[in-house]
PDB file of N, CA and C in Angstrom:
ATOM      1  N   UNK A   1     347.682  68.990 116.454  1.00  0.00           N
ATOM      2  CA  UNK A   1     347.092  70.207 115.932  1.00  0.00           C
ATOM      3  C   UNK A   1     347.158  70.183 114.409  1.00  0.00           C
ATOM      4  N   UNK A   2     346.203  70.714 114.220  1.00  0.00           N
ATOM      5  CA  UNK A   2     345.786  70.842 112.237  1.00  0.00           C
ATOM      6  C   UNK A   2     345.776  72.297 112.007  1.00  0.00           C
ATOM      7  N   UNK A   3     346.578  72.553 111.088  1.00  0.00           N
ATOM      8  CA  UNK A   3     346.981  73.399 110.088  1.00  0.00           C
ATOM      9  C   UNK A   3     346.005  72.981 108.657  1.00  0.00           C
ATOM     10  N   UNK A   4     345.093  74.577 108.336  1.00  0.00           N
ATOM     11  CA  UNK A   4     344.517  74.314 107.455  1.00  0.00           C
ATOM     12  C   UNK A   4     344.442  75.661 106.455  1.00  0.00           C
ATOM     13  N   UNK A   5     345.043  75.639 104.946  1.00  0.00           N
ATOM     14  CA  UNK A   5     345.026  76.656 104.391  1.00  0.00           C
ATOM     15  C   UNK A   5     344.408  76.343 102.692  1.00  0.00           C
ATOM     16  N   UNK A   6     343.339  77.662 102.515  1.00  0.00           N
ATOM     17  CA  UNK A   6     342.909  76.806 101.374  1.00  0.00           C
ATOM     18  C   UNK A   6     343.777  77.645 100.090  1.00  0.00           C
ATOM     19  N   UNK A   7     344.283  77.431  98.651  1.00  0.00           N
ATOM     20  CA  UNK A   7     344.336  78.354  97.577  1.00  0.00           C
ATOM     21  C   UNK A   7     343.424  77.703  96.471  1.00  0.00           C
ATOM     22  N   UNK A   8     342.739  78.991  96.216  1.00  0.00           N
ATOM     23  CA  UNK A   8     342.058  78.870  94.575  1.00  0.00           C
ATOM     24  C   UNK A   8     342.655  79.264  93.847  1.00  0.00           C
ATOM     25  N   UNK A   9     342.513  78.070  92.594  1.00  0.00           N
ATOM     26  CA  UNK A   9     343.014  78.477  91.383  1.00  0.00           C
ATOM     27  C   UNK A   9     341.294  78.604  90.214  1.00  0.00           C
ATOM     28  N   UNK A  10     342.338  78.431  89.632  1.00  0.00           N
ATOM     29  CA  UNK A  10     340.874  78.557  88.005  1.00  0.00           C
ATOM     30  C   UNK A  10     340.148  76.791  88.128  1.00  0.00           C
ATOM     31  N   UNK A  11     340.918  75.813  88.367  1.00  0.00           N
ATOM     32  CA  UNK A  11     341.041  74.535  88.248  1.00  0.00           C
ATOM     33  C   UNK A  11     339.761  74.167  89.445  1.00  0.00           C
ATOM     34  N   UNK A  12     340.128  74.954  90.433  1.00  0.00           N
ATOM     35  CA  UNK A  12     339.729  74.246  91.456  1.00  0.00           C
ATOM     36  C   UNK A  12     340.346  74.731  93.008  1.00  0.00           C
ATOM     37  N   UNK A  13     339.998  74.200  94.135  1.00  0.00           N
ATOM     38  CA  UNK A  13     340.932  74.676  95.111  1.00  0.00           C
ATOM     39  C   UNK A  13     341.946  73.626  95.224  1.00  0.00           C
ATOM     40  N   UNK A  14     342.794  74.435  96.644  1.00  0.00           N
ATOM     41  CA  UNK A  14     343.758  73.176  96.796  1.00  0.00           C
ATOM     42  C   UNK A  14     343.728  73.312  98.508  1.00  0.00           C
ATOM     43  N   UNK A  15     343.607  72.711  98.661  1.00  0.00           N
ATOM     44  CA  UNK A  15     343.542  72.586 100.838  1.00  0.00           C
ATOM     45  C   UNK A  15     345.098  72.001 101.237  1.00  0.00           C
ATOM     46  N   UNK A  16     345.921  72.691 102.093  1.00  0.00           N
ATOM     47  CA  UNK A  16     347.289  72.530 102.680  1.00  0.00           C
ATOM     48  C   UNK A  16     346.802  72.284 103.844  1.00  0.00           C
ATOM     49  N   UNK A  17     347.301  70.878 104.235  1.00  0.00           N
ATOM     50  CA  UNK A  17     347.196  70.345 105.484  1.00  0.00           C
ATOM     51  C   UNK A  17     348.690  70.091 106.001  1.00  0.00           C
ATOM     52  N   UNK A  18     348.584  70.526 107.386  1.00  0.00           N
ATOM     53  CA  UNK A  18     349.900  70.703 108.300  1.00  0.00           C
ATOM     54  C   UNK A  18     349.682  70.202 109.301  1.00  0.00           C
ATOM     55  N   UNK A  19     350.358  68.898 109.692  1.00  0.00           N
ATOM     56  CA  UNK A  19     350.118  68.899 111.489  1.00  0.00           C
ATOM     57  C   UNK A  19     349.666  67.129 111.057  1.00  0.00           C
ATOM     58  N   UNK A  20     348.452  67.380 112.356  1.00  0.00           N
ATOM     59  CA  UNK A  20     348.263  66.023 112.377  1.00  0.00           C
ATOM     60  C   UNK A  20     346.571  65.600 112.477  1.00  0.00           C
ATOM     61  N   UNK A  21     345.975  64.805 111.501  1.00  0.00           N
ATOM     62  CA  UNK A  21     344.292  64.436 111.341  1.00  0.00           C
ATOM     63  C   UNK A  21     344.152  63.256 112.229  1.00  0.00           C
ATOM     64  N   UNK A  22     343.807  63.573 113.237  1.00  0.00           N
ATOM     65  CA  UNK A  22     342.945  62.368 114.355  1.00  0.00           C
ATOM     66  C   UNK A  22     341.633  62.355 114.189  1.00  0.00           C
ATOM     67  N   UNK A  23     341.243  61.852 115.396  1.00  0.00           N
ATOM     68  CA  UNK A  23     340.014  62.209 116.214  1.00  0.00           C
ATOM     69  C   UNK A  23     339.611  63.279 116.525  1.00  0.00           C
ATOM     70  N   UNK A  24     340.294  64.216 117.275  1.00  0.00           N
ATOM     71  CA  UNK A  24     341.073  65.591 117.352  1.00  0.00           C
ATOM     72  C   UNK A  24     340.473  66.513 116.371  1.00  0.00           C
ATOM     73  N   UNK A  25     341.240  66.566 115.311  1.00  0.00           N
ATOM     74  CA  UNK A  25     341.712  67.235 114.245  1.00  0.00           C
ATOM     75  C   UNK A  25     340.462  67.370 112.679  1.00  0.00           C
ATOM     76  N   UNK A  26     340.358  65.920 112.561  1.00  0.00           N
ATOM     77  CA  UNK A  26     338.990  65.259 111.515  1.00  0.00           C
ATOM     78  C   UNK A  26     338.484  66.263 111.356  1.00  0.00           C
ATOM     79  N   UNK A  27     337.494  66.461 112.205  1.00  0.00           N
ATOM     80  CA  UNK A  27     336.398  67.810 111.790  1.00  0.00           C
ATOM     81  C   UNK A  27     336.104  68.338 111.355  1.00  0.00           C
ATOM     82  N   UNK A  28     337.602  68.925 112.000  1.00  0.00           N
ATOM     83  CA  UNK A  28     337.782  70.653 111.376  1.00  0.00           C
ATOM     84  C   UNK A  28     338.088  70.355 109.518  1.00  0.00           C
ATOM     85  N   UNK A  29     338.893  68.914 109.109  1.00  0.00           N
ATOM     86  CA  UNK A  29     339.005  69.081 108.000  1.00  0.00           C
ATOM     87  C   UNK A  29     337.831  68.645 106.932  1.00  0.00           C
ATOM     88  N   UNK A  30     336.551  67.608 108.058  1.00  0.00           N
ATOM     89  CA  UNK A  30     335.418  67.426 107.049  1.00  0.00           C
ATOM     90  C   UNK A  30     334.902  68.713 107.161  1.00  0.00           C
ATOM     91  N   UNK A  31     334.762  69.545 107.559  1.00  0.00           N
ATOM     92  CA  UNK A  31     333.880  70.841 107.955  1.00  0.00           C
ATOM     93  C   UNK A  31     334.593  71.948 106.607  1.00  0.00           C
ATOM     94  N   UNK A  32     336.092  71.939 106.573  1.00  0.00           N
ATOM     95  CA  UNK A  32     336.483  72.679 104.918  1.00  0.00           C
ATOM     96  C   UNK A  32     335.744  71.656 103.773  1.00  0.00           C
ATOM     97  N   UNK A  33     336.308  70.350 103.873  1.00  0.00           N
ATOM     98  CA  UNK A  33     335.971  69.692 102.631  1.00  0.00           C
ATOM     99  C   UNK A  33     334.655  69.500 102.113  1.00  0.00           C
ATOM    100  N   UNK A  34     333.845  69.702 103.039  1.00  0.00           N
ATOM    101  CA  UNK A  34     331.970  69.221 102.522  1.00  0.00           C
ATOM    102  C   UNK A  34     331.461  70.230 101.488  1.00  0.00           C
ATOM    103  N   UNK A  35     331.572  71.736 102.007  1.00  0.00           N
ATOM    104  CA  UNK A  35     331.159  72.841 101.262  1.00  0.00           C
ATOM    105  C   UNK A  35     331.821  72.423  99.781  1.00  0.00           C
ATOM    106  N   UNK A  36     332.861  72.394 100.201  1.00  0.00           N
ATOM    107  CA  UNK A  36     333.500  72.314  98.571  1.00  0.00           C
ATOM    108  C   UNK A  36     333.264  71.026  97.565  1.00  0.00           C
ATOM    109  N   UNK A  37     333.127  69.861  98.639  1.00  0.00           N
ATOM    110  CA  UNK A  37     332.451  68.760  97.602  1.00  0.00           C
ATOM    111  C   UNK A  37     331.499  68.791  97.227  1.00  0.00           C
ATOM    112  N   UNK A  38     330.286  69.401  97.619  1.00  0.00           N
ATOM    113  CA  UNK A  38     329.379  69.828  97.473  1.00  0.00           C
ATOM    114  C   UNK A  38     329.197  70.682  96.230  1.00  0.00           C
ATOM    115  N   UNK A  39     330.338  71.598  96.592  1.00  0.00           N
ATOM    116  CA  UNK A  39     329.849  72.259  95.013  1.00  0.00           C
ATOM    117  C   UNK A  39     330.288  71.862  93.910  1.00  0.00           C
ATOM    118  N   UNK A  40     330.574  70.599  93.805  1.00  0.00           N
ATOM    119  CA  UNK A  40     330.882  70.155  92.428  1.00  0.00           C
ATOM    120  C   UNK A  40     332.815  70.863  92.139  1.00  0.00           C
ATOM    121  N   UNK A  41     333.325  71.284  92.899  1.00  0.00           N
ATOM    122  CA  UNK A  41     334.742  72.143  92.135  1.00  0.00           C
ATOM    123  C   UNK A  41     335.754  71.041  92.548  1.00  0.00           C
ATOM    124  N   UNK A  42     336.591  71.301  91.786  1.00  0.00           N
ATOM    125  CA  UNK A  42     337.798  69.904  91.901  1.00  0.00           C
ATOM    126  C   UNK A  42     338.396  70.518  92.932  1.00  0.00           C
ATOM    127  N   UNK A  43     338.922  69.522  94.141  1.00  0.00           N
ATOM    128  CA  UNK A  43     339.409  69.767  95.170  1.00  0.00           C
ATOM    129  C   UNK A  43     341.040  69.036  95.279  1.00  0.00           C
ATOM    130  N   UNK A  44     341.772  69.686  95.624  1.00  0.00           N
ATOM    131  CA  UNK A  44     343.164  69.169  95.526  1.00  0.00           C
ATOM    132  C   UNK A  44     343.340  68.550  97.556  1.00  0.00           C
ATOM    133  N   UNK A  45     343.798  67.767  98.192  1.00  0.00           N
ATOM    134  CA  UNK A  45     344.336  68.187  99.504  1.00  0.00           C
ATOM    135  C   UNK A  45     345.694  67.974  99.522  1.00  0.00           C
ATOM    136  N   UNK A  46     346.662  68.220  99.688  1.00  0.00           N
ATOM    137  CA  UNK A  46     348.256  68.453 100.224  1.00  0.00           C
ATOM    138  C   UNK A  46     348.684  67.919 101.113  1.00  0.00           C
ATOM    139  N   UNK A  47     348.840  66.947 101.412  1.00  0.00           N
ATOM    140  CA  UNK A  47     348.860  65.949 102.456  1.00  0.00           C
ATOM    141  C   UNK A  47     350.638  66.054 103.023  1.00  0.00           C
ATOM    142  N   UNK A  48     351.763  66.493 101.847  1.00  0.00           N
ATOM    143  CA  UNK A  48     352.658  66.706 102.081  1.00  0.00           C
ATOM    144  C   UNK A  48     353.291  67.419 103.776  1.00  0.00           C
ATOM    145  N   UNK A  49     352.640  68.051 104.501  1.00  0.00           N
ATOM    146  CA  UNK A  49     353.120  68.759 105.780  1.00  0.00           C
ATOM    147  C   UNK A  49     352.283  67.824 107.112  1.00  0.00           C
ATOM    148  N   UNK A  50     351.848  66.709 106.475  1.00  0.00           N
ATOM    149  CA  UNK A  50     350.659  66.059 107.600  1.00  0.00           C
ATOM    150  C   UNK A  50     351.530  64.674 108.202  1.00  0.00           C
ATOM    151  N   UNK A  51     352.172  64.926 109.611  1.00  0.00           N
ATOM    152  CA  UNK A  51     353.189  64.320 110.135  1.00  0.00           C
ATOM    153  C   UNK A  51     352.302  63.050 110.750  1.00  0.00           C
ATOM    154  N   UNK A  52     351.465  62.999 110.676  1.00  0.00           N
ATOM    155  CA  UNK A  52     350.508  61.901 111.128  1.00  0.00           C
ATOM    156  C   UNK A  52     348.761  61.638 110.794  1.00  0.00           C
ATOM    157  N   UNK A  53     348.160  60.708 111.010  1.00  0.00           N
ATOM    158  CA  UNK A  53     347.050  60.182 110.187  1.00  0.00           C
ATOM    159  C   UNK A  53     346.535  59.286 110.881  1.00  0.00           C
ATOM    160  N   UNK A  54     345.169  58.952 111.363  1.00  0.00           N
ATOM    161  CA  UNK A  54     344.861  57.788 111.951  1.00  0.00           C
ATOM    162  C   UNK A  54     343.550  57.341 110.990  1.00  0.00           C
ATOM    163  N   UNK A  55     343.227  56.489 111.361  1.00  0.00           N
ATOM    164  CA  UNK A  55     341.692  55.882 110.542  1.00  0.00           C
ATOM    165  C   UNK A  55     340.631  57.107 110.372  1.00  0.00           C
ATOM    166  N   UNK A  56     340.442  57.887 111.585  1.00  0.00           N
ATOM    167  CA  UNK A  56     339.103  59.608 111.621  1.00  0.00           C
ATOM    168  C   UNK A  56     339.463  59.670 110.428  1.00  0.00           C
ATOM    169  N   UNK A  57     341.371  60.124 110.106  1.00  0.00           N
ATOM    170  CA  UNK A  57     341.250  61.312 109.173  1.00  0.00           C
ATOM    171  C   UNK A  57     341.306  60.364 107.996  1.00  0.00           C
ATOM    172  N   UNK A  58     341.451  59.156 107.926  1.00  0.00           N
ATOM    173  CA  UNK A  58     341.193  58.063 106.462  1.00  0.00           C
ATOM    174  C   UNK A  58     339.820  58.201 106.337  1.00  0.00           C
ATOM    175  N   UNK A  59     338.897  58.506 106.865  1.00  0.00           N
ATOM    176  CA  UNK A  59     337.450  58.028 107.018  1.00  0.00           C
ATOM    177  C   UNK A  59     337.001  59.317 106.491  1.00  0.00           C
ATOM    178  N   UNK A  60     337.777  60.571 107.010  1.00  0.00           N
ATOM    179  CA  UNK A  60     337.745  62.210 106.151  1.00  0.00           C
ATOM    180  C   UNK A  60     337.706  61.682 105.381  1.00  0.00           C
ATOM    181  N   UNK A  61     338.852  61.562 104.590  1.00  0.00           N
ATOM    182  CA  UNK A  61     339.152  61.328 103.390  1.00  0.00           C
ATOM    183  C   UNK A  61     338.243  60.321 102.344  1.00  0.00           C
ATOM    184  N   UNK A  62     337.814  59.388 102.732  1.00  0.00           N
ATOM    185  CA  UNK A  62     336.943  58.757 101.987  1.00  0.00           C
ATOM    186  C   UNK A  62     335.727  59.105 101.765  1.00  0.00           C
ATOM    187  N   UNK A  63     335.198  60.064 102.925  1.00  0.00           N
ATOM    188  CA  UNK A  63     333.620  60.561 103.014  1.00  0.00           C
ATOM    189  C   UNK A  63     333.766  62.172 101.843  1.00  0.00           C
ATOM    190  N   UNK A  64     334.767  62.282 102.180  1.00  0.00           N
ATOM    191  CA  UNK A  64     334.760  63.387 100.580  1.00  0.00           C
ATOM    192  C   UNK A  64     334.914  63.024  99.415  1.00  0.00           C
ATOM    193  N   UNK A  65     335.818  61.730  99.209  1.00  0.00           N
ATOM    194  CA  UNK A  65     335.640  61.273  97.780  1.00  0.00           C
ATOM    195  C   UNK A  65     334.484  60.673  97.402  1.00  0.00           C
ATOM    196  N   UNK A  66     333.446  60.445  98.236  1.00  0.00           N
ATOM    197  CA  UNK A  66     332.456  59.665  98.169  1.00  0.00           C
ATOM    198  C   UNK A  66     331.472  61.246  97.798  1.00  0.00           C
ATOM    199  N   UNK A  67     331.719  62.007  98.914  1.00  0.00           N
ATOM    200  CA  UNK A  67     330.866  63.139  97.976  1.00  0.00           C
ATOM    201  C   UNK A  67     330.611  64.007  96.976  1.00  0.00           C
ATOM    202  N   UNK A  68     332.488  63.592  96.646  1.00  0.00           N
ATOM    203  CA  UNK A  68     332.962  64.177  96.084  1.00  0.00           C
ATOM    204  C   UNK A  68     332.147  63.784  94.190  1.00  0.00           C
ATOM    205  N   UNK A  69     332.682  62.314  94.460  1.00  0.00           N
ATOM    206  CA  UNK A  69     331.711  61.584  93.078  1.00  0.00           C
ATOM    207  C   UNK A  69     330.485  61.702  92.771  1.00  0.00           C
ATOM    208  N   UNK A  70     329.487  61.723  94.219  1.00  0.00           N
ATOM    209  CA  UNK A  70     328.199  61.846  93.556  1.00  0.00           C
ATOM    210  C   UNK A  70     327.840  63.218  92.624  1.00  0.00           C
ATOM    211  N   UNK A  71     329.055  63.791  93.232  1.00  0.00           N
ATOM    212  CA  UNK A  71     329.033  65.786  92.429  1.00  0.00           C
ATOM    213  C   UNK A  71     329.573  65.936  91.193  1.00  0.00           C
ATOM    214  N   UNK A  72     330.083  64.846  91.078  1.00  0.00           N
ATOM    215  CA  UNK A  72     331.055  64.718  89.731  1.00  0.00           C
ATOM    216  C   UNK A  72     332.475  65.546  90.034  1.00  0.00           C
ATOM    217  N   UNK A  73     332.777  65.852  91.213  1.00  0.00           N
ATOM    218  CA  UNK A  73     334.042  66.505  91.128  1.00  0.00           C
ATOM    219  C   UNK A  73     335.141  65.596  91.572  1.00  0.00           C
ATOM    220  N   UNK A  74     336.238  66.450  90.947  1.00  0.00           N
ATOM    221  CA  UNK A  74     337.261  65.776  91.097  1.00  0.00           C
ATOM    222  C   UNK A  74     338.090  66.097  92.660  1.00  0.00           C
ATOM    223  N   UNK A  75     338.283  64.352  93.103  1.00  0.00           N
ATOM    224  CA  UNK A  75     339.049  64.614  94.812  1.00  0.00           C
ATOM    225  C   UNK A  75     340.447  64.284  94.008  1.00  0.00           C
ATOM    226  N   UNK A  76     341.368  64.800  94.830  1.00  0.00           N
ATOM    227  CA  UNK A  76     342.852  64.785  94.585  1.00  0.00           C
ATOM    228  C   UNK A  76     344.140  64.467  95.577  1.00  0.00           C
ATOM    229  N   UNK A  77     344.476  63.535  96.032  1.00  0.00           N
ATOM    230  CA  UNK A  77     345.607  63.739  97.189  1.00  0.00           C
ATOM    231  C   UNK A  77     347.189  63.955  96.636  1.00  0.00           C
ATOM    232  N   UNK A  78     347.444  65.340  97.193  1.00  0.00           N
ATOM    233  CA  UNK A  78     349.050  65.757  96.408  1.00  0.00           C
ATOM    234  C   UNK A  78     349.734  65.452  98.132  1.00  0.00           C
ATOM    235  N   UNK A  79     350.905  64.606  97.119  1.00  0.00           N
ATOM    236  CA  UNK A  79     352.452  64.662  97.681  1.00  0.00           C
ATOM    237  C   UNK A  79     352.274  63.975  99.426  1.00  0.00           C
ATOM    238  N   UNK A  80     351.583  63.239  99.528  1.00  0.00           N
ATOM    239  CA  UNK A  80     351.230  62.595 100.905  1.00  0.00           C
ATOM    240  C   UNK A  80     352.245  62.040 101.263  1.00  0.00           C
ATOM    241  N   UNK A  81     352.771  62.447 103.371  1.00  0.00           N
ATOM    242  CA  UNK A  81     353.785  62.017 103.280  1.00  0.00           C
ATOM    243  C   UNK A  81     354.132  61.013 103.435  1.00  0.00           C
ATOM    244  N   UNK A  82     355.251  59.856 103.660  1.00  0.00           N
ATOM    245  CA  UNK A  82     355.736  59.021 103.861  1.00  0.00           C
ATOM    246  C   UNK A  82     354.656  57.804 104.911  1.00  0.00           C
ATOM    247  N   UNK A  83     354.390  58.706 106.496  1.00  0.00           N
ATOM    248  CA  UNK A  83     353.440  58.200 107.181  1.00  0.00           C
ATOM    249  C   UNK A  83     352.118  58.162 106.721  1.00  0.00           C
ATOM    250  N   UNK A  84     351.292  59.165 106.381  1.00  0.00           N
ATOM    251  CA  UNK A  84     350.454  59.505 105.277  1.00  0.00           C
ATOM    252  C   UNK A  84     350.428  58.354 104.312  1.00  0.00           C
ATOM    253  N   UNK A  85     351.115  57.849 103.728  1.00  0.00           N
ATOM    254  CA  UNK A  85     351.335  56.927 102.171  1.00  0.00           C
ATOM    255  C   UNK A  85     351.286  55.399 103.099  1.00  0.00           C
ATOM    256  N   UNK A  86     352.043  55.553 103.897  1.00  0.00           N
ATOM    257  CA  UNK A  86     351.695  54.246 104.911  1.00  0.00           C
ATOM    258  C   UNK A  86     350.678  53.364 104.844  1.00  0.00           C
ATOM    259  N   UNK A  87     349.885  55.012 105.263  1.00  0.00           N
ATOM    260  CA  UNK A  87     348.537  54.363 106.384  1.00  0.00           C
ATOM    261  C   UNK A  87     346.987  53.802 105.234  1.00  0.00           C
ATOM    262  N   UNK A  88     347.595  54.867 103.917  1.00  0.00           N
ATOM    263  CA  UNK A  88     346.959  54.665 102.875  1.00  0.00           C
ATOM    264  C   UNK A  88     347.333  53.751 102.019  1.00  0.00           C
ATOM    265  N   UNK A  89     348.309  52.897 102.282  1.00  0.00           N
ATOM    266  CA  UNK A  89     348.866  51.744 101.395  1.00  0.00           C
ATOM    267  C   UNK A  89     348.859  50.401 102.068  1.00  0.00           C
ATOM    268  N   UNK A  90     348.479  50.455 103.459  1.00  0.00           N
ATOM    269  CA  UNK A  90     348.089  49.296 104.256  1.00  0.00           C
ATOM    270  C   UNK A  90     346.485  49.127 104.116  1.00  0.00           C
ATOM    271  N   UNK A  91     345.719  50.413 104.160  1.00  0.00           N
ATOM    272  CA  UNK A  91     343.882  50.255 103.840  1.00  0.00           C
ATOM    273  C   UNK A  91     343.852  50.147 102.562  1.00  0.00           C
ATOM    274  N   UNK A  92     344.733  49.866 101.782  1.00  0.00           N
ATOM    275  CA  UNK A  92     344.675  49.692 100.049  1.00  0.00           C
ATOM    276  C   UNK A  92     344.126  50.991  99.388  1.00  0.00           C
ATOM    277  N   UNK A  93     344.183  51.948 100.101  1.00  0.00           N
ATOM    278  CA  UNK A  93     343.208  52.863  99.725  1.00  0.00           C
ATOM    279  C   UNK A  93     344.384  53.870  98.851  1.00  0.00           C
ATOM    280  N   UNK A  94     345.344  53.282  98.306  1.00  0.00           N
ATOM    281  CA  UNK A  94     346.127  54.250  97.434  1.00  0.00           C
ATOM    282  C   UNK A  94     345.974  53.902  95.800  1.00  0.00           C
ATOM    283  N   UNK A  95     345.164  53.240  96.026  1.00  0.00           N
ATOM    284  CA  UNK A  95     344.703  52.451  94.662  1.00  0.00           C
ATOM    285  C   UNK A  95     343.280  52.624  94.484  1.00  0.00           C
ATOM    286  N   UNK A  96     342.186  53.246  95.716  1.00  0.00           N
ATOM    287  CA  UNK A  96     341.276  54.233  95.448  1.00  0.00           C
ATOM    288  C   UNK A  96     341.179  55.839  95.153  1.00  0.00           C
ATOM    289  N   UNK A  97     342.350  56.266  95.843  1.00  0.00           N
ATOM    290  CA  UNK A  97     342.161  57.891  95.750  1.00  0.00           C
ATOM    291  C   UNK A  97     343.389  58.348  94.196  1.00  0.00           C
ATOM    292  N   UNK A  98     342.978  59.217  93.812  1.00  0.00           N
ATOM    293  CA  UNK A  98     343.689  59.765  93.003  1.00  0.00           C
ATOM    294  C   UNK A  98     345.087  60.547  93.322  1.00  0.00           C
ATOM    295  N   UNK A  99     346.096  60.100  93.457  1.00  0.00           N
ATOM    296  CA  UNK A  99     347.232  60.866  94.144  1.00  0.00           C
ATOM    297  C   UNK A  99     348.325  61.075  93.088  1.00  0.00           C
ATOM    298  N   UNK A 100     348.635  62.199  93.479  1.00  0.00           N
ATOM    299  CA  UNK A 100     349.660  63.052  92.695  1.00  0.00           C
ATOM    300  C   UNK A 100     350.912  63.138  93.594  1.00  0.00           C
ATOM    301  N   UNK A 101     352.292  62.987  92.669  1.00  0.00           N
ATOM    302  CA  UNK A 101     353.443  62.926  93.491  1.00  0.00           C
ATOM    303  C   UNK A 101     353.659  64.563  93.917  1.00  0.00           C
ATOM    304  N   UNK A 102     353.589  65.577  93.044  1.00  0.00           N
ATOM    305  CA  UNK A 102     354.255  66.503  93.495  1.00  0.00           C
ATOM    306  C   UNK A 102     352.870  67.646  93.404  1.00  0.00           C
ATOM    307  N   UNK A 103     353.464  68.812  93.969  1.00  0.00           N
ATOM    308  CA  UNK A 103     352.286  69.404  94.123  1.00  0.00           C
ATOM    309  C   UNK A 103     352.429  71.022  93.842  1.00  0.00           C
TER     310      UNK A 103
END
């Protein structure tokens, strides 16, 4: 199950993800992230409370930074956890996304 909470700031939003991004789960989080890549606003996600991750929700994640660029906005991954940092440091993909330690 996915836990999804958004806060705006002046900057941009920030999306708190809780739980776990599958197959499952994906969706619901491309379905927050599109609107907002879309509009060009810098998007933060919080990866910190996300106890698990499979390729769907890597494939989230890349299909927003990808939309994210053609918009010119900025994608952001804060404080991803341990499993999270894993799964993104075996697809090399922690050396594509922009990640922030703390959040």
């Amino acid at each position: 199950m996915l836990d999804l909470n958004t806060q705006q700031t002046p900057a941009g939003a920030t999306v708190l993800a809780k739980g776990e991004i599958d197959l499952e789960s994906a969706p619901e989080l491309l379905q927050k992230l599109t609107p907002m890549m879309k509009s060009g606003a810098a998007v933060r996600v919080d990866l910190s409370g996300v106890s698990y991750m499979d390729s769907t929700g890597v494939a989230v994640l890349v299909q927003a930074l990808k939309l994210g660029q053609k918009k010119g906005a900025g994608f952001t991954l804060v404080s991803p956890s341990e499993r999270v940092q894993a799964v993104l440091s075996l697809a090399r993909l922690d050396q594509v996304f922009e990640i922030e330690a703390g959040g």
